[in-house]
C-alpha atoms as a PDB file:
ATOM      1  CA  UNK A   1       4.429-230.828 -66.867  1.00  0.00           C
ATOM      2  CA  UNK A   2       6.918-229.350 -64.680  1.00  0.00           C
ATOM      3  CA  UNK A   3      10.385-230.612 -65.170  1.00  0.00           C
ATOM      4  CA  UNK A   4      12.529-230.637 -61.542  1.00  0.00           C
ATOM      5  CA  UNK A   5      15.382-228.135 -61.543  1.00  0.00           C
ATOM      6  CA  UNK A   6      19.003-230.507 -61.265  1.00  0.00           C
ATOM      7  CA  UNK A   7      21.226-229.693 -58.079  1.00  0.00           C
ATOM      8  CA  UNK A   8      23.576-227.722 -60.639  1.00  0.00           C
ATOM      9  CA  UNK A   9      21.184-225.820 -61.897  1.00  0.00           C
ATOM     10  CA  UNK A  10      19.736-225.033 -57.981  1.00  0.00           C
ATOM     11  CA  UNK A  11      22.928-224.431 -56.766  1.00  0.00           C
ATOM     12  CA  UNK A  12      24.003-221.514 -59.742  1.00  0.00           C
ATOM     13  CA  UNK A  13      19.985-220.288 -58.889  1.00  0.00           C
ATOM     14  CA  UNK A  14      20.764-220.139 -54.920  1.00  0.00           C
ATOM     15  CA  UNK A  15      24.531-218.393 -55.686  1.00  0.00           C
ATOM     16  CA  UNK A  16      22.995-215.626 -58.383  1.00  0.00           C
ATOM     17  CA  UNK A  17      20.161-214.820 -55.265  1.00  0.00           C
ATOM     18  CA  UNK A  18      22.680-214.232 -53.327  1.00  0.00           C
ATOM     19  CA  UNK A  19      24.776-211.915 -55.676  1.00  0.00           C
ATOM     20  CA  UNK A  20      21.599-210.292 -56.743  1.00  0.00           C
ATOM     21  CA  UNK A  21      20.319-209.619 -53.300  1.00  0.00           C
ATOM     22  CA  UNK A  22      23.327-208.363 -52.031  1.00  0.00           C
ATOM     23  CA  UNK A  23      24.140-205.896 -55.133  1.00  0.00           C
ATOM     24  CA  UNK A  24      20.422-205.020 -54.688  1.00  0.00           C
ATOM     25  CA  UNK A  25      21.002-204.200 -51.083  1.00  0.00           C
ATOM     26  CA  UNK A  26      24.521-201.878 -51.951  1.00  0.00           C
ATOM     27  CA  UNK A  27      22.281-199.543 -54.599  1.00  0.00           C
ATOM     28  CA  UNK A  28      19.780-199.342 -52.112  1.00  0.00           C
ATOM     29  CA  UNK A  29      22.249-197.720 -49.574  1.00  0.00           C
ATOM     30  CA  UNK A  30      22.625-194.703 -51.824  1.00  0.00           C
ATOM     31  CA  UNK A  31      19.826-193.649 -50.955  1.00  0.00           C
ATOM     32  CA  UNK A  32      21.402-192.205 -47.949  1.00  0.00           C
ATOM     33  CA  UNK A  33      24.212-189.728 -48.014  1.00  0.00           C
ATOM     34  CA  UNK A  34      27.558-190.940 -47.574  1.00  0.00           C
ATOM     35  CA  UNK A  35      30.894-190.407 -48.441  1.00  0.00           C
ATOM     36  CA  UNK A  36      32.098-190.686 -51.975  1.00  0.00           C
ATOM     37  CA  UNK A  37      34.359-193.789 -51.034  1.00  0.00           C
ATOM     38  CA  UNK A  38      31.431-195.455 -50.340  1.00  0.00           C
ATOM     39  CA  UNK A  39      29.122-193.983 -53.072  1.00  0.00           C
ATOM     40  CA  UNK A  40      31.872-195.175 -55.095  1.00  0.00           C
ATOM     41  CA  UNK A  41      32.705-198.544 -53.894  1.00  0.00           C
ATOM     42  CA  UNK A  42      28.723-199.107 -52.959  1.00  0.00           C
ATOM     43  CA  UNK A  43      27.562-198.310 -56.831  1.00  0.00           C
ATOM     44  CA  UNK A  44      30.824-200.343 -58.363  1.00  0.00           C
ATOM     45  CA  UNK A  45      30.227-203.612 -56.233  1.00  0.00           C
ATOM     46  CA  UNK A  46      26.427-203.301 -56.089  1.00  0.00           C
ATOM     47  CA  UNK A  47      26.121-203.246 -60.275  1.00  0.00           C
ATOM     48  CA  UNK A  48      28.852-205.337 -60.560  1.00  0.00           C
ATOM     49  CA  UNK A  49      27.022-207.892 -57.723  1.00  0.00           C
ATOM     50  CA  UNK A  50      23.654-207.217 -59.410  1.00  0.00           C
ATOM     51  CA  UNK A  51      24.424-207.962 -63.304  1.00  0.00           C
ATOM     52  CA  UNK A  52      27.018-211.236 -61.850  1.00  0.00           C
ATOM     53  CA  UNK A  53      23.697-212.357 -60.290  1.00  0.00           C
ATOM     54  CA  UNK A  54      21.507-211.896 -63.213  1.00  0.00           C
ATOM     55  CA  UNK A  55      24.007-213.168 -65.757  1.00  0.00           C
ATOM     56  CA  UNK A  56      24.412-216.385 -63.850  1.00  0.00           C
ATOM     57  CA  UNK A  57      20.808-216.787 -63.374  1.00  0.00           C
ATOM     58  CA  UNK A  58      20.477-217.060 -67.155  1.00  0.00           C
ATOM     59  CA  UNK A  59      23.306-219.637 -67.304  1.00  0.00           C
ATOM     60  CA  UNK A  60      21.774-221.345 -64.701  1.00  0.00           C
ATOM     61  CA  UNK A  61      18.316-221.685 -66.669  1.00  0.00           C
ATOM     62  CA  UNK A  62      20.277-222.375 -69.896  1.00  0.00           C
ATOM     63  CA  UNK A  63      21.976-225.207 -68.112  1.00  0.00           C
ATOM     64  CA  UNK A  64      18.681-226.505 -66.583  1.00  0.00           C
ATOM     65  CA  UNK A  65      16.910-226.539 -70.498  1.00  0.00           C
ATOM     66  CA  UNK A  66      20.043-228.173 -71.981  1.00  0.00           C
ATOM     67  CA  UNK A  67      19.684-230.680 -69.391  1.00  0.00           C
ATOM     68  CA  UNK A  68      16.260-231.323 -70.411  1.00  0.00           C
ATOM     69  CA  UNK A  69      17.658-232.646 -73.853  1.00  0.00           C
ATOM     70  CA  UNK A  70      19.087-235.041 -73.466  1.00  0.00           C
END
């Protein structure tokens, strides 16, 4: 059985693609070489963008099971 996702739960999913995606898209800009401002600020903000993302994607899950419970 699949169990819909609530709107709170969609809504921390939709936000943590975002912040993934975009941290995602900052590493992948090293590729290229730049300046070290931007290596810098491109590899602080894209990690920092990347593990927000993935942390609140696991909230967001968590959230959805513990709404499941009750």
């Amino acid at each position: 059985m699949i169990d819909t996702v609530p709107l709170e739960s969609a809504i921390m999913f939709a936000v943590a693609a975002v912040f993934a995606g975009s941290g995602a898209w900052l590493l992948w800009q090293l590729r290229v070489p730049q300046g070290p401002a931007r290596v810098y600020v491109y590899r602080m903000v894209g990690i920092m963008a990347l593990s927000g993302g993935v942390v609140l994607a696991m909230s967001a899950w968590a959230m959805w099971r513990w709404s499941l419970e009750t």
